[in-house]
Protein backbone atom coordinates (compact mmCIF):
# COMPACT_ATOMS: atom_id res chain seq x y z
CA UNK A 1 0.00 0.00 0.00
CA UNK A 2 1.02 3.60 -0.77
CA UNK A 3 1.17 6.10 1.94
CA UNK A 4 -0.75 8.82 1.89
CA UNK A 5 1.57 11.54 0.94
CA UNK A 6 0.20 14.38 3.31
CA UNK A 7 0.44 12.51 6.25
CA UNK A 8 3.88 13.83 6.65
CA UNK A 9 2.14 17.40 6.94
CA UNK A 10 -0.51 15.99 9.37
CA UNK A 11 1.92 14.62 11.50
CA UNK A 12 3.90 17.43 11.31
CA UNK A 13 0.97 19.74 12.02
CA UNK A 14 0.28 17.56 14.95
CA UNK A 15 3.90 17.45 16.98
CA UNK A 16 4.24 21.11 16.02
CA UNK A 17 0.30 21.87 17.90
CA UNK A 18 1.70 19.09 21.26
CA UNK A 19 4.77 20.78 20.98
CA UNK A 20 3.22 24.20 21.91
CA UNK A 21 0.62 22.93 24.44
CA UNK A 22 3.41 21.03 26.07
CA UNK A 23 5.33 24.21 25.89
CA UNK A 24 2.66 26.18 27.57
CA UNK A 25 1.90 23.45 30.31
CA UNK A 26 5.74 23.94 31.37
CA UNK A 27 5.31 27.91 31.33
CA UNK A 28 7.03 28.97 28.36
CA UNK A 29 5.16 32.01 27.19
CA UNK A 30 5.86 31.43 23.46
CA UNK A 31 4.81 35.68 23.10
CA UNK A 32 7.57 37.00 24.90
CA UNK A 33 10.22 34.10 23.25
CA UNK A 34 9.09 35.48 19.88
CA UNK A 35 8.78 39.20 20.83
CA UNK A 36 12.10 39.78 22.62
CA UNK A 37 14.54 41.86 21.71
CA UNK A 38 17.44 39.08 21.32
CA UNK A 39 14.32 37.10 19.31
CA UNK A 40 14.26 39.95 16.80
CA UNK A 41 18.01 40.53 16.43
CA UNK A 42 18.63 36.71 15.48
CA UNK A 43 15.75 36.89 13.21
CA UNK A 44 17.29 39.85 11.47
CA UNK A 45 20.77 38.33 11.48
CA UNK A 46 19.30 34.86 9.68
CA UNK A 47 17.24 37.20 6.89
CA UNK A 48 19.90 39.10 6.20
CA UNK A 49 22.61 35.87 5.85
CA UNK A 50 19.75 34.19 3.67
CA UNK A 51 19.52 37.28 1.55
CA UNK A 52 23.14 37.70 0.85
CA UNK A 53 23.36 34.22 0.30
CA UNK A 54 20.57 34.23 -2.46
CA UNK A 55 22.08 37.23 -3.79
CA UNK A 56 25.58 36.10 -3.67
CA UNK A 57 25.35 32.25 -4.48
CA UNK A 58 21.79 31.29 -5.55
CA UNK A 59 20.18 33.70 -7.92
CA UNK A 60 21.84 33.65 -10.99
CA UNK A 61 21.64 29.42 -11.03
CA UNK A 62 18.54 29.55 -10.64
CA UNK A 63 17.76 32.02 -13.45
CA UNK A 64 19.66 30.24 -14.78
CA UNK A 65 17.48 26.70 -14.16
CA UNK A 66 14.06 28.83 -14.59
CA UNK A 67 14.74 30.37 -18.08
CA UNK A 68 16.12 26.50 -19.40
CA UNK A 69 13.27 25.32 -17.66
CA UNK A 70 10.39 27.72 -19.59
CA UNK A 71 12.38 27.67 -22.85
CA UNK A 72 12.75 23.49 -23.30
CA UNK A 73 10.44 22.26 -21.20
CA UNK A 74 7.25 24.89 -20.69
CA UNK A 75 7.14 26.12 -24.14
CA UNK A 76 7.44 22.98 -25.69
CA UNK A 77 4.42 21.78 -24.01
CA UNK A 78 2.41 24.70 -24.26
CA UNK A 79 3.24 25.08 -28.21
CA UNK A 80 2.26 21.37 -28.42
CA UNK A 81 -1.03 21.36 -26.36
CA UNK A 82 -2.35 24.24 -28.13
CA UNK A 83 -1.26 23.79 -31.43
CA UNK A 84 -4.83 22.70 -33.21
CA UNK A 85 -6.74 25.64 -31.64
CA UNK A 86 -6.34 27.61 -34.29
CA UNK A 87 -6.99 25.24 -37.04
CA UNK A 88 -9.87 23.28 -35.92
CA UNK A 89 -11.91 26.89 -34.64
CA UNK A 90 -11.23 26.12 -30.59
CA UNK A 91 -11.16 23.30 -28.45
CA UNK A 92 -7.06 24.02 -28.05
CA UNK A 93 -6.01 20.88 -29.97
CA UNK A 94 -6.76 18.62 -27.30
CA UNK A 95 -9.37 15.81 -28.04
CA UNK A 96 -10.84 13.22 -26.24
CA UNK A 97 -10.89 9.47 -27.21
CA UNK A 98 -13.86 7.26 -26.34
C-alpha cells in the first residue's frame, strides 16, 4: 500500500500543535520568546545571511534553471497542447478518445 503523501504534513501539524501545548503546560510564554529583543536581532541576522546568500550564491543558477526550464520544457508543451486551436476553430487541440 502507498502512503498517503500528506500525512507527513498531518503529522507534522500535529507534533508542532503538542509541541506548543506542552510548551505552555511547562510555562514557556511562546509571546515574549518570539517578541524579545534578542528574538528579533537573530531573526534579522538569519534574513539578512539568507539574503546575501541568495544574492551572492543562488540567484543567478537559478535564473539560470528557470529560463532553461520555460524555454525546453514549458514552451514545448504549451506550443504542443495548443497547437490545433487555431486550425480546428477552438477546443485548443486537445481531443478526447472514447
Amino acid at each position: 500500500m502507498h502512503a498517503n503523501p500528506q500525512s507527513g504534513l498531518i503529522k507534522a501539524v500535529i507534533l508542532i500543535v503538542v509541541a506548543l501545548v506542552a510548551l505552555s503546560y511547562l510555562g514557556f510564554d511562546i509571546k515574549q520568546v518570539v517578541e524579545s529583543p534578542q528574538t528579533q536581532k537573530n531573526a534579522t541576522y538569519l534574513k539578512d545571511i539568507s539574503v546575501m546568500v541568495w544574492q551572492k550564491y543562488l540567484k543567478e543558477p537559478a535564473l539560470y534553471v528557470g529560463k532553461a526550464f520555460i524555454e525546453f520544457i514549458w514552451t514545448p508543451i504549451v506550443e504542443h497542447a495548443f497547437k490545433g486551436k487555431a486550425a480546428s476553430g477552438g477546443g485548443y487541440g486537445l481531443q478526447l478518445k472514447v
